[in-house]
N, C-alpha and C. Protein backbone atom coordinates (compact mmCIF):
# COMPACT_ATOMS: atom_id res chain seq x y z
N UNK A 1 -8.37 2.74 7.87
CA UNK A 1 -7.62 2.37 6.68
C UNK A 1 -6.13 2.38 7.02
N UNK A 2 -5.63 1.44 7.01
CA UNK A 2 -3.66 1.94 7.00
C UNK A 2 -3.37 2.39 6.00
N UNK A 3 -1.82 2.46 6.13
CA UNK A 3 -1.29 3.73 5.75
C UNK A 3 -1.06 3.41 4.74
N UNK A 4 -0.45 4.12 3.43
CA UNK A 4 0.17 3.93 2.40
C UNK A 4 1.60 4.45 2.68
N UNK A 5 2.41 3.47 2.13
CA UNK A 5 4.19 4.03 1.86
C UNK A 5 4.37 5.28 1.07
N UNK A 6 3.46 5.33 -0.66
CA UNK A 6 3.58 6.25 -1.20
C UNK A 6 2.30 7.31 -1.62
N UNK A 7 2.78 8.53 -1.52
CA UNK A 7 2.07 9.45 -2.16
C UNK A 7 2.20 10.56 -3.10
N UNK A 8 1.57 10.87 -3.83
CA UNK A 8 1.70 11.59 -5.12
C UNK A 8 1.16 12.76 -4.90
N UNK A 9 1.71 14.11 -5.41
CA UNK A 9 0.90 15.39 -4.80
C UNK A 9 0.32 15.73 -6.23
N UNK A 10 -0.94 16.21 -6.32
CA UNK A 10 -1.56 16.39 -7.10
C UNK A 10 -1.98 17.95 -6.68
N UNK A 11 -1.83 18.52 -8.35
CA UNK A 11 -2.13 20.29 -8.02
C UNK A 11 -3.61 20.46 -9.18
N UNK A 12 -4.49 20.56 -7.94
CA UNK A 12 -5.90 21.18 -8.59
C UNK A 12 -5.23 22.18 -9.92
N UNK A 13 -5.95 21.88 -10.74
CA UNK A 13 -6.37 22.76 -12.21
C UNK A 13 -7.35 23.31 -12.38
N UNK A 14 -7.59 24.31 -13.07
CA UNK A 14 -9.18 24.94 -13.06
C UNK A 14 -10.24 24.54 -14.26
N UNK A 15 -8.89 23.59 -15.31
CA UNK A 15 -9.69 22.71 -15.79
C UNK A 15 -10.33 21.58 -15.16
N UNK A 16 -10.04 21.12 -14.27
CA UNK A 16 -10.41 20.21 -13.70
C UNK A 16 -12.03 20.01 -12.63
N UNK A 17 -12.32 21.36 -12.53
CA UNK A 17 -13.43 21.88 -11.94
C UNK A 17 -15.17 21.34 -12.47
N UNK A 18 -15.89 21.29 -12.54
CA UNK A 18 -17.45 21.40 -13.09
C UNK A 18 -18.07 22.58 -12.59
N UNK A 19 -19.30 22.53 -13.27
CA UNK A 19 -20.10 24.06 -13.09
C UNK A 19 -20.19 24.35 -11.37
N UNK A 20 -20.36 23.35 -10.80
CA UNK A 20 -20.62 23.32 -9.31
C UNK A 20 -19.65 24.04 -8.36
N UNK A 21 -18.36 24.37 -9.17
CA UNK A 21 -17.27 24.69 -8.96
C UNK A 21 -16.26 23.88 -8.14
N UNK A 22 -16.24 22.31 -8.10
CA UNK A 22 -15.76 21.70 -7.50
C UNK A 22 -14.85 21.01 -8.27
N UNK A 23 -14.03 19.72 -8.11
CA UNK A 23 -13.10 19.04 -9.48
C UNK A 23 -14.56 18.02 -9.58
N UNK A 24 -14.34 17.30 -10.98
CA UNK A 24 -15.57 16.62 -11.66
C UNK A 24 -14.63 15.31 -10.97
N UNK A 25 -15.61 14.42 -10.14
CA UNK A 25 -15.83 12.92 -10.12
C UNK A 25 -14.84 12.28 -11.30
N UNK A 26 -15.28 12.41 -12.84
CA UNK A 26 -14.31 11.69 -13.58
C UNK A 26 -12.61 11.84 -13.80
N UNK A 27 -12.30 13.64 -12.91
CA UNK A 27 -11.50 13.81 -12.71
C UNK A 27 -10.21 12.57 -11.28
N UNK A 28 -11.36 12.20 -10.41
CA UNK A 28 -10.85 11.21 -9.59
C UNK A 28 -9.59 10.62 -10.00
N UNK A 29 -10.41 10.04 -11.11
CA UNK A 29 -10.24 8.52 -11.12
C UNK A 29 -8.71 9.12 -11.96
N UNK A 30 -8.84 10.24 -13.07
CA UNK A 30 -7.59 11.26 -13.57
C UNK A 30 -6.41 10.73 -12.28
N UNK A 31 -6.57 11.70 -11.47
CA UNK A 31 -5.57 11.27 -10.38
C UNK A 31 -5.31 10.39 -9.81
N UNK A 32 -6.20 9.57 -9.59
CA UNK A 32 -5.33 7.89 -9.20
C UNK A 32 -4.44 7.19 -10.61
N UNK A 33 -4.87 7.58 -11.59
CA UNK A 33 -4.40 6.94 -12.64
C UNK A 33 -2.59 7.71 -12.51
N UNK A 34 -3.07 8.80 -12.61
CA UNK A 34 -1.39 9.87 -12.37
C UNK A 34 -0.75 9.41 -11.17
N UNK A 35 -1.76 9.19 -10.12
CA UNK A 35 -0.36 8.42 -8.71
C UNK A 35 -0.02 6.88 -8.98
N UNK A 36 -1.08 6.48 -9.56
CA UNK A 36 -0.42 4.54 -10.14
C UNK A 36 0.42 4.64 -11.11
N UNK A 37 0.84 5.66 -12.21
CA UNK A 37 1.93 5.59 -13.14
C UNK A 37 3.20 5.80 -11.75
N UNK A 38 3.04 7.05 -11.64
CA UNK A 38 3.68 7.46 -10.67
C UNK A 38 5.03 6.21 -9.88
N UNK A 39 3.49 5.33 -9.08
CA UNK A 39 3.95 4.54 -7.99
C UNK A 39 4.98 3.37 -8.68
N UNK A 40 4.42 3.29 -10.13
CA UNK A 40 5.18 2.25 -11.02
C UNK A 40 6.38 2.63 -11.27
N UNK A 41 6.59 4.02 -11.89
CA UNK A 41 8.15 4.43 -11.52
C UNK A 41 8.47 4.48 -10.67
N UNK A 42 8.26 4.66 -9.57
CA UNK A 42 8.98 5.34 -7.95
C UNK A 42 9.31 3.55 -7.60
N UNK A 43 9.12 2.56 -8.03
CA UNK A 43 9.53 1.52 -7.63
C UNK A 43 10.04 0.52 -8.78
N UNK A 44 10.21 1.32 -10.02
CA UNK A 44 11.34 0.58 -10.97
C UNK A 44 10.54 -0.18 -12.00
N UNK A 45 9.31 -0.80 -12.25
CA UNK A 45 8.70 -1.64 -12.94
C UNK A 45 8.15 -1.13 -14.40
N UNK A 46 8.75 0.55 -14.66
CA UNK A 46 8.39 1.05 -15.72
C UNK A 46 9.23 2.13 -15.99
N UNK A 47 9.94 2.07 -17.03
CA UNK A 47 11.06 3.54 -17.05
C UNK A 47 10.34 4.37 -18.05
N UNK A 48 9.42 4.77 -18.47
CA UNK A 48 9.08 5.59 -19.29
C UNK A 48 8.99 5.33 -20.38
N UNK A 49 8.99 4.34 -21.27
CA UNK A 49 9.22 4.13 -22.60
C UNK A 49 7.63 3.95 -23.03
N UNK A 50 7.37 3.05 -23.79
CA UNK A 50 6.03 2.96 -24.51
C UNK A 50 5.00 2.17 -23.30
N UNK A 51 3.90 2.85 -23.18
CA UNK A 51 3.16 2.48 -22.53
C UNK A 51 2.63 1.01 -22.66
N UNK A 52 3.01 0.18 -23.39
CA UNK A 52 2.48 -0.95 -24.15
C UNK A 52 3.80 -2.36 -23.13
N UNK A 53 4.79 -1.48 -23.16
CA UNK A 53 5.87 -1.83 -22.55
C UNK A 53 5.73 -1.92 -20.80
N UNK A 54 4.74 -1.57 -20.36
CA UNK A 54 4.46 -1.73 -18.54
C UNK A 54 4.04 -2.96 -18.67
N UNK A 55 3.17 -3.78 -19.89
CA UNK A 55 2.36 -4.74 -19.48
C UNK A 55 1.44 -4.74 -18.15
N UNK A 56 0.56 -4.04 -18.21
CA UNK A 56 -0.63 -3.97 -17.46
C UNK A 56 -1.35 -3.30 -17.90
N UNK A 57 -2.62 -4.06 -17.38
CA UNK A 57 -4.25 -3.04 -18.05
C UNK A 57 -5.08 -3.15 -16.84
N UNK A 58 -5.93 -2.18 -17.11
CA UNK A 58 -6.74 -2.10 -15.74
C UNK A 58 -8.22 -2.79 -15.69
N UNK A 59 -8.51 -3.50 -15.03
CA UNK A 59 -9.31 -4.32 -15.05
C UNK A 59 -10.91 -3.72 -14.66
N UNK A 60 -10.50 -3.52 -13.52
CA UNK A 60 -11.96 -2.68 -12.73
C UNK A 60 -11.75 -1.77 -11.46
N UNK A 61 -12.26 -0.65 -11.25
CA UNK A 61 -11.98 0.33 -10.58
C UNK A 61 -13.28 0.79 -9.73
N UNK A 62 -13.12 1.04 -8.52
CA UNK A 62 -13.91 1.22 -7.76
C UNK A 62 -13.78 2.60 -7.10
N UNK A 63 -14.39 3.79 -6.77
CA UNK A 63 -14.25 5.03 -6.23
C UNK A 63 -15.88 5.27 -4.99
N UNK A 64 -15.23 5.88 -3.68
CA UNK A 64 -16.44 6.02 -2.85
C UNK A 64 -15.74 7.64 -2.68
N UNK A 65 -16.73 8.55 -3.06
CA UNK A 65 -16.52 9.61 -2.76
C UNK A 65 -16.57 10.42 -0.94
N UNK A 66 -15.69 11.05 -0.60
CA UNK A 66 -16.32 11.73 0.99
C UNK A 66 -16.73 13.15 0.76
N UNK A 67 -15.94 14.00 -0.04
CA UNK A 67 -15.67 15.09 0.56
C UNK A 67 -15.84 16.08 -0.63
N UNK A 68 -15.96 16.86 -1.51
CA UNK A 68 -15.42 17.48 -2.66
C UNK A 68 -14.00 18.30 -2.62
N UNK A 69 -13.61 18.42 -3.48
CA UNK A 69 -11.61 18.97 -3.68
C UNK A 69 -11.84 20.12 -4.36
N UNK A 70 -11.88 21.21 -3.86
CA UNK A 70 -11.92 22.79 -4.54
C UNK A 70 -10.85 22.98 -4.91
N UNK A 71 -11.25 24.05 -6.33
CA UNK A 71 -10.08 24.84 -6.38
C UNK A 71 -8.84 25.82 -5.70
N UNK A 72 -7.40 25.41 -5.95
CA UNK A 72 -6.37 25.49 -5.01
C UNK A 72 -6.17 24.71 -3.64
N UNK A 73 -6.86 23.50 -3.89
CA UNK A 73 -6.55 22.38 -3.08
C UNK A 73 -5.29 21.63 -3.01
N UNK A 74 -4.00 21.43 -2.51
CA UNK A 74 -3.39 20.80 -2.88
C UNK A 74 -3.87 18.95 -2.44
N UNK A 75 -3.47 18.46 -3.38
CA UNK A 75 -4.19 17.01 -3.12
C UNK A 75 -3.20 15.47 -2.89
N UNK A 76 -2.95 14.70 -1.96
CA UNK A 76 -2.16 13.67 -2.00
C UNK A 76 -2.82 12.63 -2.37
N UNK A 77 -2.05 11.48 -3.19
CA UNK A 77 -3.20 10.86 -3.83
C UNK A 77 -2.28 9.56 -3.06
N UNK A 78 -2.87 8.66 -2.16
CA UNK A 78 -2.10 7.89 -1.78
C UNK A 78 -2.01 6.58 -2.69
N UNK A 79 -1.29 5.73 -3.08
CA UNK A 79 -1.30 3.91 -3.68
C UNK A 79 -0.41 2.99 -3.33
N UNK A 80 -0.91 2.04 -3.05
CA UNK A 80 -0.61 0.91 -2.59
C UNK A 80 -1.50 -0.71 -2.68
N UNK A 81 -0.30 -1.39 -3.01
CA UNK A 81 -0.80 -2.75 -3.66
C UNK A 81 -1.21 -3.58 -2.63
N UNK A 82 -2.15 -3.74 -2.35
CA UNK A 82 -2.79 -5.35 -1.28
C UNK A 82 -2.99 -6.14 -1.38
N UNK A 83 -2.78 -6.97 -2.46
CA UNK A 83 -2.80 -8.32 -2.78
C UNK A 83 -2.66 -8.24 -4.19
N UNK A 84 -1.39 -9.25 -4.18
CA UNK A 84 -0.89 -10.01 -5.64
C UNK A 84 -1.34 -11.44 -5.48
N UNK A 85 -2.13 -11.58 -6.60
CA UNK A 85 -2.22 -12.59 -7.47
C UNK A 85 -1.60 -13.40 -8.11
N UNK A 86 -1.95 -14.29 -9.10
CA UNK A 86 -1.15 -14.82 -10.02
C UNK A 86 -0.98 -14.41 -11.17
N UNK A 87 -2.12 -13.68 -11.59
CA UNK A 87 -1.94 -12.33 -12.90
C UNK A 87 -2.43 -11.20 -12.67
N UNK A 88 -3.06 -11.08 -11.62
CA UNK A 88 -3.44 -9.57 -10.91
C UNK A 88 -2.95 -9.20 -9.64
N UNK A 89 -3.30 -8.18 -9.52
CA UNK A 89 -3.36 -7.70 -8.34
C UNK A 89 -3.95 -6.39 -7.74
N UNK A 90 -4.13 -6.13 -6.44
CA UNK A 90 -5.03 -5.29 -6.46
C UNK A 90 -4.51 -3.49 -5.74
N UNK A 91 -4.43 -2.47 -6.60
CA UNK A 91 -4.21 -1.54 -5.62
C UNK A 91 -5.29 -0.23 -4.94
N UNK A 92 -4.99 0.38 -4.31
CA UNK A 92 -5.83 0.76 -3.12
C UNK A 92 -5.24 2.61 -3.27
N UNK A 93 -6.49 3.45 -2.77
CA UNK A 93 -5.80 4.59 -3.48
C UNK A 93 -6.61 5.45 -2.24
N UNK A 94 -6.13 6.64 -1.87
CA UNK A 94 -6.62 7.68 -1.12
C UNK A 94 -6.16 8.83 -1.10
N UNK A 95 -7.65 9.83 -1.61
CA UNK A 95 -7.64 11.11 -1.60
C UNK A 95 -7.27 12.01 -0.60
N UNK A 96 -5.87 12.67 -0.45
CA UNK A 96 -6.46 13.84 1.15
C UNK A 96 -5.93 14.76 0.63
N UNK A 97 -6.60 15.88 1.60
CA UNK A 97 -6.09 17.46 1.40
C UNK A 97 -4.78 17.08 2.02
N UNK A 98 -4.16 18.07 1.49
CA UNK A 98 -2.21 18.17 1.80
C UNK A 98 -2.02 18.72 3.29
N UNK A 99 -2.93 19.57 3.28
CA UNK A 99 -2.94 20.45 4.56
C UNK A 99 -3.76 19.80 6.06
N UNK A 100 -4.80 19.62 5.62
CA UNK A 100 -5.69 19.42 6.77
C UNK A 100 -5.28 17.35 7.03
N UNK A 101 -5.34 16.69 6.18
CA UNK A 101 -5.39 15.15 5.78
C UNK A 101 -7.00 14.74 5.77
N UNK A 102 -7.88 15.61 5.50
CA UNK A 102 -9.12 15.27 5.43
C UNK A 102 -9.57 14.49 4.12
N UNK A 103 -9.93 13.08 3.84
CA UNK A 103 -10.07 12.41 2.79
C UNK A 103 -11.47 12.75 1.89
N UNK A 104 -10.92 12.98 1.10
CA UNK A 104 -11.87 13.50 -0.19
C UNK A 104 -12.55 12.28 -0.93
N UNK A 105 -11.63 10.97 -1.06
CA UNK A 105 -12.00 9.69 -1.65
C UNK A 105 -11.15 8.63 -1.39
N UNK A 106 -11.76 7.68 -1.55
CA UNK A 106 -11.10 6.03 -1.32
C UNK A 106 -11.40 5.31 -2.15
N UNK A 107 -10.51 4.37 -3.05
CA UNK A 107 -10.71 3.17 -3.99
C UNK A 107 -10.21 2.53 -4.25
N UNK A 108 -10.12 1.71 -4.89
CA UNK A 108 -9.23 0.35 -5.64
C UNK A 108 -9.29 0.14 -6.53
N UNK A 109 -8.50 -0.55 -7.14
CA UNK A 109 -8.77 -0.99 -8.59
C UNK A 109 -7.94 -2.30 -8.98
N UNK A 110 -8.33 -3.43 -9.61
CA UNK A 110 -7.73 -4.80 -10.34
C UNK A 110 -6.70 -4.21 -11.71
N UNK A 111 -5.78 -4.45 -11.33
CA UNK A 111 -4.68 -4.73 -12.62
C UNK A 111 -4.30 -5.90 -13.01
N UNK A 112 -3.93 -6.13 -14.55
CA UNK A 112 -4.21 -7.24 -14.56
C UNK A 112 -3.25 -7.49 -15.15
N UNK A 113 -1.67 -8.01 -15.03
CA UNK A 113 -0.45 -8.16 -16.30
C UNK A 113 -0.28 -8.79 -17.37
N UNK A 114 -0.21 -8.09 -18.49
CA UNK A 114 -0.35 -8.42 -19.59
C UNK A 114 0.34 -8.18 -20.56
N UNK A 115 0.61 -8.86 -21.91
CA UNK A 115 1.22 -9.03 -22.96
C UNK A 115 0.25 -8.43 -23.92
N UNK A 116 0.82 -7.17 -23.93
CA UNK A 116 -0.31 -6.54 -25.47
C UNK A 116 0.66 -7.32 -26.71
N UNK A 117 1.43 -7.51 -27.08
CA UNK A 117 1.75 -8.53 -28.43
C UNK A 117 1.28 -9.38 -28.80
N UNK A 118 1.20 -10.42 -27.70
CA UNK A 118 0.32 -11.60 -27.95
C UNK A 118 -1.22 -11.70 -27.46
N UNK A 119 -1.68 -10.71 -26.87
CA UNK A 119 -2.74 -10.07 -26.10
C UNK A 119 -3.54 -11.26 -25.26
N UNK A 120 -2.65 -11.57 -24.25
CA UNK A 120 -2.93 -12.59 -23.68
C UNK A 120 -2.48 -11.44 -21.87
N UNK A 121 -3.29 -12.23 -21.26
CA UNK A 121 -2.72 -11.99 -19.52
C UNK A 121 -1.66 -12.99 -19.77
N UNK A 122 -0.65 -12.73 -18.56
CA UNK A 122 0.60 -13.17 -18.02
C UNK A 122 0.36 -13.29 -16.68
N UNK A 123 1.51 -14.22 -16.11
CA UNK A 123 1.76 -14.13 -14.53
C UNK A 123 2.67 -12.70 -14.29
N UNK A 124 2.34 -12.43 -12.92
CA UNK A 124 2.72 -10.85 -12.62
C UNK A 124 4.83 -11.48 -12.09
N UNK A 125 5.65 -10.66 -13.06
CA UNK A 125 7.05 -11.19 -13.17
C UNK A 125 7.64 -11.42 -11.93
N UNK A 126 8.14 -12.49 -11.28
CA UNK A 126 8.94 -12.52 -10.37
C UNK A 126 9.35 -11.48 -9.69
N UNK A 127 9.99 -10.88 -10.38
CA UNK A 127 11.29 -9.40 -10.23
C UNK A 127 9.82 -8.21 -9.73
N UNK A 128 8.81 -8.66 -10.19
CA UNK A 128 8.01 -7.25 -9.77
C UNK A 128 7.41 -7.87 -8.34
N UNK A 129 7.25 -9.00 -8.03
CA UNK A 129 6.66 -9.32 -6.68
C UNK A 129 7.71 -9.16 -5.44
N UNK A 130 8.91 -9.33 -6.06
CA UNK A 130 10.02 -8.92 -5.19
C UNK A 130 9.85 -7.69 -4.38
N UNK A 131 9.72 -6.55 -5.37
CA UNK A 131 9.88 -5.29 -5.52
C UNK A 131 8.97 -4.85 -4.73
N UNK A 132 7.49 -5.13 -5.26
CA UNK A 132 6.17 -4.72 -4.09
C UNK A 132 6.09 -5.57 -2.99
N UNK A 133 6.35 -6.85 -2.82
CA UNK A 133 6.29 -7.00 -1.33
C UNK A 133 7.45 -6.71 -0.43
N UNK A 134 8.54 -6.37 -1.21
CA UNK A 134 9.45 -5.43 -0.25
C UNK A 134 9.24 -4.19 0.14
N UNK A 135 8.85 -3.39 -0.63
CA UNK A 135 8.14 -2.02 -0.69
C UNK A 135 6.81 -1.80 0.29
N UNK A 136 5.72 -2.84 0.16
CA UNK A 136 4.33 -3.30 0.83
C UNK A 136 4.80 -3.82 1.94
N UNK A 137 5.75 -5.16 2.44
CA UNK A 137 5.44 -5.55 3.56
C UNK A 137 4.87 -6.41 3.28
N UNK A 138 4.61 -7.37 2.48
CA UNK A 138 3.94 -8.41 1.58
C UNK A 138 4.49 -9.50 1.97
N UNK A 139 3.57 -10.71 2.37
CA UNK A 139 4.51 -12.10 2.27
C UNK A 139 4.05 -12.37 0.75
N UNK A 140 5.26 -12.94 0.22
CA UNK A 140 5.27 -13.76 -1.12
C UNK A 140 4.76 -15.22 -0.96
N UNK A 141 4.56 -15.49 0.02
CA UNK A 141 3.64 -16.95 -0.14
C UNK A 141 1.96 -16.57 -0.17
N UNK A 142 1.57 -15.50 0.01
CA UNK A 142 -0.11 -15.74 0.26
C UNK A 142 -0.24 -15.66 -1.80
């Protein structure tokens, strides 16, 4: 897998656990969602205001589990975008321990940019393809 530019540190909770004593699977997907807000600020395309205001929704999400993430794990949640579209695009996410880099999980997921006002998809804005294929390493022609 290559690398990702950014990563998000994620601190196990003990809510976050199941009886098994491990973090719950639906928790995953919790943390990729927290490193994709994340990655959206750390590169300008969302300052915090109303969530309605990012224009994007998530389309479909994919998770392959490796490893389980115990409690007092510290966790890096890696993301990064691999292909823009013309109203989507797709980003790419990986679980590792902080310490060891042993991967806990790998996935992706379709975003899709959108106008909740008129609740229509949009093309993904100029100014944001700039931004991620400078950031990615992206040609803007594919």
């Amino acid at each position: 897998m290559a690398e990702f530019n950014f990563y998000h540190s994620i601190e196990v909770r003990y809510g976050d656990l199941d009886p098994q004593g491990h973090v719950n699977n639906a928790r995953f997907l919790t943390y990729m969602e927290q490193a994709r807000i994340e990655y959206i600020r750390r590169l300008g395309l969302w300052n915090g205001g109303s969530f309605q205001d990012i224009g994007i929704i998530l389309a479909d999400i994919q998770v392959s589990f490796r490893a389980p993430i115990l409690f007092g794990m510290q966790v890096l949640t890696g993301v990064r975008i691999s292909r823009l579209g013309s109203k989507s695009l797709v980003m790419d996410y990986r679980l590792v321990d902080a310490q060891t880099g042993q991967e806990f999980a790998a996935g992706s997921s379709v975003i899709v940019t959108y106008d909740y006002p008129s609740e229509r998809t949009i093309p993904i804005p100029d100014s944001w393809r700039k931004v991620i294929a400078e950031f990615e390493g992206l040609s803007l022609d594919s």
